[in-house]
N, C-alpha and C. Protein backbone atom coordinates (compact mmCIF):
# COMPACT_ATOMS: atom_id res chain seq x y z
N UNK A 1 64.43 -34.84 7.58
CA UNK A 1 63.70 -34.42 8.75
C UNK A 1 63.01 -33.08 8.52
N UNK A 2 63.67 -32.19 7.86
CA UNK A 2 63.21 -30.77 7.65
C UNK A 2 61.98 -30.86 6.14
N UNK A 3 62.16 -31.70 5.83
CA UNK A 3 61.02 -32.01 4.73
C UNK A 3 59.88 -32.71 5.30
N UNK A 4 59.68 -33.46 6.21
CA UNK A 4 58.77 -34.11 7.28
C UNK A 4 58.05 -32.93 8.03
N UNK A 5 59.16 -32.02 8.81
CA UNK A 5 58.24 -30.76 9.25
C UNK A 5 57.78 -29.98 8.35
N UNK A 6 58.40 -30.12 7.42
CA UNK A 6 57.58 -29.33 5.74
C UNK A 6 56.25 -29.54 5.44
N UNK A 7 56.17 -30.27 5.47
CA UNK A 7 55.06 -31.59 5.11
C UNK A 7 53.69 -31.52 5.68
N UNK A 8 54.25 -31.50 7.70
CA UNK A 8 53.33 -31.48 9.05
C UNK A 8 52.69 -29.98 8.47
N UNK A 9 53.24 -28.44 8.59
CA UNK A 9 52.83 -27.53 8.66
C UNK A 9 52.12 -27.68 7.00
N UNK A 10 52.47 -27.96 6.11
CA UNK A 10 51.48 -28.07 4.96
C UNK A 10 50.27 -28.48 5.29
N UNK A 11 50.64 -29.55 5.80
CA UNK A 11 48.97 -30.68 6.00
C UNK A 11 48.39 -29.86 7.24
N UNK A 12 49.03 -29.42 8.12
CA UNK A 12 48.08 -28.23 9.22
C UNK A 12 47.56 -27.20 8.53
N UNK A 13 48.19 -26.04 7.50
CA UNK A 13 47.64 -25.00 6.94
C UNK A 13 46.59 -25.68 6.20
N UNK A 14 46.71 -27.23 5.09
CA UNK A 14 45.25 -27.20 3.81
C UNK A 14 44.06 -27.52 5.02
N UNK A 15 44.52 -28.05 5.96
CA UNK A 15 43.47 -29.41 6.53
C UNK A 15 42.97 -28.32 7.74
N UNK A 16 43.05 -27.36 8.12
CA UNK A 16 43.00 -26.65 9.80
C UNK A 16 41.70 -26.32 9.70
N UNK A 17 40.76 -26.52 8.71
CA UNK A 17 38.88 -26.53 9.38
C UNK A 17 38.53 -27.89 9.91
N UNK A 18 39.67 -28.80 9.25
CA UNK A 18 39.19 -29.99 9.49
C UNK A 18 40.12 -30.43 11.09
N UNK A 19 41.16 -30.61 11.39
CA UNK A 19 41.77 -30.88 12.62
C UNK A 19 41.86 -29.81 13.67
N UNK A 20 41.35 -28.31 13.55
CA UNK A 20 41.13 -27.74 14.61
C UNK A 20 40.39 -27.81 15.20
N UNK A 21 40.26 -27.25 16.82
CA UNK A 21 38.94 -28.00 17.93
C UNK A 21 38.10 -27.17 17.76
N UNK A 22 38.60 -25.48 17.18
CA UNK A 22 37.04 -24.65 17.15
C UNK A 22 37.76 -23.72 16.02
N UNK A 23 36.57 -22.92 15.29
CA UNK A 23 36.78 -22.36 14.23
C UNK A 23 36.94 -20.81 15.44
N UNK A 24 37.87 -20.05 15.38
CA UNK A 24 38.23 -18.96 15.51
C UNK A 24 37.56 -18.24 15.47
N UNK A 25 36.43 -17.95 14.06
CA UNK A 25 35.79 -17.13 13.60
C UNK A 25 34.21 -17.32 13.77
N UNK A 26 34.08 -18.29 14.27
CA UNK A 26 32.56 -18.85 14.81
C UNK A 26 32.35 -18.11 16.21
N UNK A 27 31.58 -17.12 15.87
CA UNK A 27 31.04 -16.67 17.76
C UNK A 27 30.40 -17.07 18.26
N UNK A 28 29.76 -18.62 17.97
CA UNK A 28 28.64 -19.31 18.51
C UNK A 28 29.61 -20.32 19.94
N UNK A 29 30.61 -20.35 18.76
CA UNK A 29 31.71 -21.16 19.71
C UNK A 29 32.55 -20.11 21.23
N UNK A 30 32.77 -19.30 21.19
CA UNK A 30 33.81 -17.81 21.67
C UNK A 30 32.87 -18.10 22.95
N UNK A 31 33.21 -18.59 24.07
CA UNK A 31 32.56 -17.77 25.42
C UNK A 31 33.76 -16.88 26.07
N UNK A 32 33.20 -16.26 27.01
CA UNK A 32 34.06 -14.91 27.14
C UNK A 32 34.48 -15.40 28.66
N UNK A 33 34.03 -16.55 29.05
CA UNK A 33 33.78 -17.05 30.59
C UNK A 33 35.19 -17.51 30.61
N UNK A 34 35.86 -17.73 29.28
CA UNK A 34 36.90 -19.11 28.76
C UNK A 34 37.91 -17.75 28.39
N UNK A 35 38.04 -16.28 28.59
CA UNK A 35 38.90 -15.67 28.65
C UNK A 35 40.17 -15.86 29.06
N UNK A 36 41.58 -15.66 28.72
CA UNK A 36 42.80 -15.70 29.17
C UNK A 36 43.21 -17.31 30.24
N UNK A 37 43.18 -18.11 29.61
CA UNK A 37 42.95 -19.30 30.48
C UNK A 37 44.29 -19.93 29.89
N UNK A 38 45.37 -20.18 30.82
CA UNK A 38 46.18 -20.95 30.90
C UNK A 38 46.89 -22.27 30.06
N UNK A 39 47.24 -22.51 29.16
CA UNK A 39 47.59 -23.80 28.60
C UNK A 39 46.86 -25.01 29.19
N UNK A 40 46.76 -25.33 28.70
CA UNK A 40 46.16 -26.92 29.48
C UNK A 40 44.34 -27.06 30.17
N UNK A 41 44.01 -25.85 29.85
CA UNK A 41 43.09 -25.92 31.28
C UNK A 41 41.59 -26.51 30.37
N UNK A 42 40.98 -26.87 31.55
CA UNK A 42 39.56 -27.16 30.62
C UNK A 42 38.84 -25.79 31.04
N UNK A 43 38.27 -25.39 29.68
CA UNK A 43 37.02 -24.45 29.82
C UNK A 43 35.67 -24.61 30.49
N UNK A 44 34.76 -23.54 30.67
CA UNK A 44 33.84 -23.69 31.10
C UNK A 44 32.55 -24.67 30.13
N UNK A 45 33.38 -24.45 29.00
CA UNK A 45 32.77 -25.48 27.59
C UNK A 45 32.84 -26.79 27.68
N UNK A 46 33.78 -27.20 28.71
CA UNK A 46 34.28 -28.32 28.58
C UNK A 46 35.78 -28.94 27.93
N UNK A 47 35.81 -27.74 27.00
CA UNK A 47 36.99 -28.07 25.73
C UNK A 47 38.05 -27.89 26.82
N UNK A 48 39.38 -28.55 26.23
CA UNK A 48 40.70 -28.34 26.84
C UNK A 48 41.47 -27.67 26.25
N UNK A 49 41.75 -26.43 26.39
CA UNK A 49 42.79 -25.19 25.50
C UNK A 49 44.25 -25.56 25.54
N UNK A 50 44.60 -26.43 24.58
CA UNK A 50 46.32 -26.78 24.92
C UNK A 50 47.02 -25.92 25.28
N UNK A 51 46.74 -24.84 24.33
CA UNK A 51 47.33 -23.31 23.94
C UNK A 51 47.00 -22.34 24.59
N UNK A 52 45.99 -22.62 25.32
CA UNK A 52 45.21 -21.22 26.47
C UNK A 52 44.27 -20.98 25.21
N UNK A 53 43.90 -19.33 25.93
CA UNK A 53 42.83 -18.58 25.14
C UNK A 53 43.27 -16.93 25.05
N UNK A 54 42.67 -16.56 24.26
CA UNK A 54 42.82 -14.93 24.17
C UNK A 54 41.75 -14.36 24.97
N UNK A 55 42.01 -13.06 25.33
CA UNK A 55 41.06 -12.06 25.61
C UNK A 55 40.04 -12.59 25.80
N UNK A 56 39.78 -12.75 24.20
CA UNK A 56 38.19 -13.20 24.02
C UNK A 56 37.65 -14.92 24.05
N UNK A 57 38.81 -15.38 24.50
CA UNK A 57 38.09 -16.44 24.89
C UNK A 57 38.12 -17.26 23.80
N UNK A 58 38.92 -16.91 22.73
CA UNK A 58 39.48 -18.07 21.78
C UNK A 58 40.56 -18.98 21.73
N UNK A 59 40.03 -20.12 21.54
CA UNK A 59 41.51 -21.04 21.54
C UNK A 59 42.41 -20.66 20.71
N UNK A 60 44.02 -20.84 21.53
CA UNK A 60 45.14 -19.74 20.67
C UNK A 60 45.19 -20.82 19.51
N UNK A 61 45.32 -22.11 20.02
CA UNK A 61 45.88 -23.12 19.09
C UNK A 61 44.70 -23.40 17.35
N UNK A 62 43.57 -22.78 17.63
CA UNK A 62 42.88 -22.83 16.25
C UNK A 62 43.34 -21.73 15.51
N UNK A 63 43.63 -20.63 16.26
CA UNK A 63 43.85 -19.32 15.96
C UNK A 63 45.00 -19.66 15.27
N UNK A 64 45.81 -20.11 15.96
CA UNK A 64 47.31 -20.57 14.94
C UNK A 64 47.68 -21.42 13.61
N UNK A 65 46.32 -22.36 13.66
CA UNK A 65 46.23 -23.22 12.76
C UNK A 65 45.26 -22.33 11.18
N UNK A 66 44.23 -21.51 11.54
CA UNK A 66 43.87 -20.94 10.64
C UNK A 66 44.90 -19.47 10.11
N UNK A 67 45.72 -19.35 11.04
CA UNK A 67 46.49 -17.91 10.63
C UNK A 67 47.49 -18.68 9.84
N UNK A 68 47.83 -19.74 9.85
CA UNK A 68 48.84 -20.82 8.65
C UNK A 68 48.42 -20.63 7.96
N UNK A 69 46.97 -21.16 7.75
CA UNK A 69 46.42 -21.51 6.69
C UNK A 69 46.32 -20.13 5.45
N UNK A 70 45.85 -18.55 6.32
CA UNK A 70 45.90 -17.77 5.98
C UNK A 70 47.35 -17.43 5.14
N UNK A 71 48.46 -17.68 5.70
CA UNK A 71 49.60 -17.13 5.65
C UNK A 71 50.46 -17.86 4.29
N UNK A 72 49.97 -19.40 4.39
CA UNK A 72 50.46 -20.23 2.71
C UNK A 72 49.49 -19.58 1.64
N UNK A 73 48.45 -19.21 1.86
CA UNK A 73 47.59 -18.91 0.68
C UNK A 73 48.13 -17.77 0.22
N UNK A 74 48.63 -16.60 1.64
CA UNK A 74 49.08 -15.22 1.01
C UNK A 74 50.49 -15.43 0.00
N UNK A 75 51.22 -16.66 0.78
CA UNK A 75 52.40 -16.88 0.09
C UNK A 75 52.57 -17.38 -1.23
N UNK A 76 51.24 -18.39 -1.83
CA UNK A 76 51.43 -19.30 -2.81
C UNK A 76 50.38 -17.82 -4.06
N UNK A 77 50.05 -16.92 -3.33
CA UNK A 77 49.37 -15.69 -4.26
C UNK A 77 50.91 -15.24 -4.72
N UNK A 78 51.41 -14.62 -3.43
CA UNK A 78 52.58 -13.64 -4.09
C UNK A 78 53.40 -14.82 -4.97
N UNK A 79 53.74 -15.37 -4.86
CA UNK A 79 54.30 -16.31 -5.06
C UNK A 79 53.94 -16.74 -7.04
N UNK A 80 52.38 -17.23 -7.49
CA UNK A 80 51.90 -16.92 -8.58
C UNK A 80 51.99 -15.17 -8.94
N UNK A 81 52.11 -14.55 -8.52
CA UNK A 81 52.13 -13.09 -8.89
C UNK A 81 53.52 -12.84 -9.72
N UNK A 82 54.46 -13.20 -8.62
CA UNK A 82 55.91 -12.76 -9.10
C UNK A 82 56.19 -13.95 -10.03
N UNK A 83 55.48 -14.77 -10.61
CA UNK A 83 55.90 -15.63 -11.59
C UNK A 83 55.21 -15.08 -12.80
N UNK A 84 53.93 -14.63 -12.73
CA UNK A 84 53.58 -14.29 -13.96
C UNK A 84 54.16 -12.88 -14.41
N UNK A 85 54.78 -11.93 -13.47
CA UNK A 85 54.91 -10.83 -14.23
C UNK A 85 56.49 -11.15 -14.55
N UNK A 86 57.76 -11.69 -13.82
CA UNK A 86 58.55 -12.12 -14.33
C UNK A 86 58.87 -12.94 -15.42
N UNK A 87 57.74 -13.53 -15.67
CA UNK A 87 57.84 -14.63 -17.04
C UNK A 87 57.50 -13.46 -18.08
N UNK A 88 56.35 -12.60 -17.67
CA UNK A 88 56.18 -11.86 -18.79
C UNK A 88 57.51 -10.65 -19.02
N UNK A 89 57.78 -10.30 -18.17
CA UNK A 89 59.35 -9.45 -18.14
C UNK A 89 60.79 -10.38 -19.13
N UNK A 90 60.80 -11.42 -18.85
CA UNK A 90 60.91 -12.24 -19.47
C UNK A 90 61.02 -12.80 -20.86
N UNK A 91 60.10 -13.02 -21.05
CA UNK A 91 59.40 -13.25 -22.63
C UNK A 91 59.68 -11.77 -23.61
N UNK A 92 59.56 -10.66 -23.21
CA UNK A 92 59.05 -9.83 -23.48
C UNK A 92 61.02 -9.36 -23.93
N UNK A 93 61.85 -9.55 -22.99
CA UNK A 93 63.36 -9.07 -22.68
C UNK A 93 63.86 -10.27 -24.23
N UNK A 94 63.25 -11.78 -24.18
CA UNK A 94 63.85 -12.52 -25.09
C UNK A 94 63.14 -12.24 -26.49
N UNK A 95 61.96 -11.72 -26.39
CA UNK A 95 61.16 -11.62 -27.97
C UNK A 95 62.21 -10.31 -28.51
N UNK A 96 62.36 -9.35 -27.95
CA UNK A 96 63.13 -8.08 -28.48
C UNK A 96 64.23 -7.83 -28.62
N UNK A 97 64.77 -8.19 -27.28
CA UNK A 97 66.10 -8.28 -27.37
C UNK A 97 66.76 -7.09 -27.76
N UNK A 98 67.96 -6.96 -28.04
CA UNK A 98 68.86 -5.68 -27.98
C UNK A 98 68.81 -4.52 -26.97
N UNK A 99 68.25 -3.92 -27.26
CA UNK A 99 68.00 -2.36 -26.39
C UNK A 99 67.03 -2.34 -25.50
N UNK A 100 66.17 -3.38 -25.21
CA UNK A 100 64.80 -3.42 -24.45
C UNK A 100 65.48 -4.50 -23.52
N UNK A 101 66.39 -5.48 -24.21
CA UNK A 101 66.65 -6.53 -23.28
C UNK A 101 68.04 -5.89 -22.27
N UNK A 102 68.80 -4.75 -22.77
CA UNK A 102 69.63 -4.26 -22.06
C UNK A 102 68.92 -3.65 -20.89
N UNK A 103 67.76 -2.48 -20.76
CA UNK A 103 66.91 -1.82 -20.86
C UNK A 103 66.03 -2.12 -19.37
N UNK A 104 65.88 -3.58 -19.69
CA UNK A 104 65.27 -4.16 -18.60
C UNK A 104 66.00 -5.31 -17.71
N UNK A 105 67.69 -5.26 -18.06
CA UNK A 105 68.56 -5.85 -17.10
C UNK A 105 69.39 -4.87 -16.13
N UNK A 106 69.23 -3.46 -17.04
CA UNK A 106 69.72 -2.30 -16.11
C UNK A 106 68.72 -1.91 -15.20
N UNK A 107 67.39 -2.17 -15.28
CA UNK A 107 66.26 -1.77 -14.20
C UNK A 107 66.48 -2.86 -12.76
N UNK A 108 66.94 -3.78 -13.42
CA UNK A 108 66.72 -5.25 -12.32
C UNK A 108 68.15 -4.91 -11.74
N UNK A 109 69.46 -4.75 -12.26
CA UNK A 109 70.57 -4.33 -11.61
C UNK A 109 70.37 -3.12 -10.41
N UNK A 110 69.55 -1.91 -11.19
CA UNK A 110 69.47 -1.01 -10.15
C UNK A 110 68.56 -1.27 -8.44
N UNK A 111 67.37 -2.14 -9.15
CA UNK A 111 67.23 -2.87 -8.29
C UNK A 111 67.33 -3.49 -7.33
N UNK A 112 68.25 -4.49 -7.16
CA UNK A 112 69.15 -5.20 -6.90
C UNK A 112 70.52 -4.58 -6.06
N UNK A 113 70.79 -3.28 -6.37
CA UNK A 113 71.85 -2.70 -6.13
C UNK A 113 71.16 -2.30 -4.69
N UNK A 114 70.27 -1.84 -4.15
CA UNK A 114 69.89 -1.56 -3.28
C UNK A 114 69.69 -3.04 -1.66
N UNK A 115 69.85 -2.87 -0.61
CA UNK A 115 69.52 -3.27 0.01
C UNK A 115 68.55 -3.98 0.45
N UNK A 116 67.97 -5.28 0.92
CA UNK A 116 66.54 -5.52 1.74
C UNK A 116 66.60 -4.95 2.67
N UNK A 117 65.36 -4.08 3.45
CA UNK A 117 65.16 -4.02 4.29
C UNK A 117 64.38 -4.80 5.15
């Protein structure tokens, strides 16, 4: 079941230019008439805001679907980031070895020794 909702929010973040009702970032779309409007309601556009609107008169629910979309891309960056410099930390700990590989398991311990905040 938790791999199914895995799945839903994947296919919402690649696909959200394609299944959202308005692009967020289009001001051709934004009337300001359609400000702070209630879940459910129809706009002066016609459109029906499942989600309401902001301030400005944007549907929350596109807004949510492109801030996904935003938010896997930031994740699948960091995500390639901390793989390439760890592989190279890595590689680098197994090519040398001895004193470099001690060297750079005492950096990751101290590391480590500390808290998340």
């Amino acid at each position: 079941m938790a791999f199914a909702v895995l799945l839903v929010i994947l296919f919402i973040g690649v696909f959200a230019s394609v299944i959202s009702p308005t692009d967020p970032y289009d001001l051709a779309v934004v009337d300001v008439m359609d400000s702070r409007l209630p879940p459910g309601t129809e706009g002066y556009t016609g459109m029906t805001f499942w989600l309401g609107t902001d301030g400005a008169g944007r549907d929350l629910l596109s807004a949510i679907f492109y801030g996904l979309r935003t938010s896997l891309g930031v994740g699948v960056v960091s995500g390639l980031i901390a793989l390439c410099i760890g592989g190279a930390v890595g590689l680098i700990a197994a090519y040398f070895g001895g004193k470099t590989e001690t060297l750079i398991m005492r950096v990751v311990d101290l590391q480590l020794s500390f808290p998340a905040i």
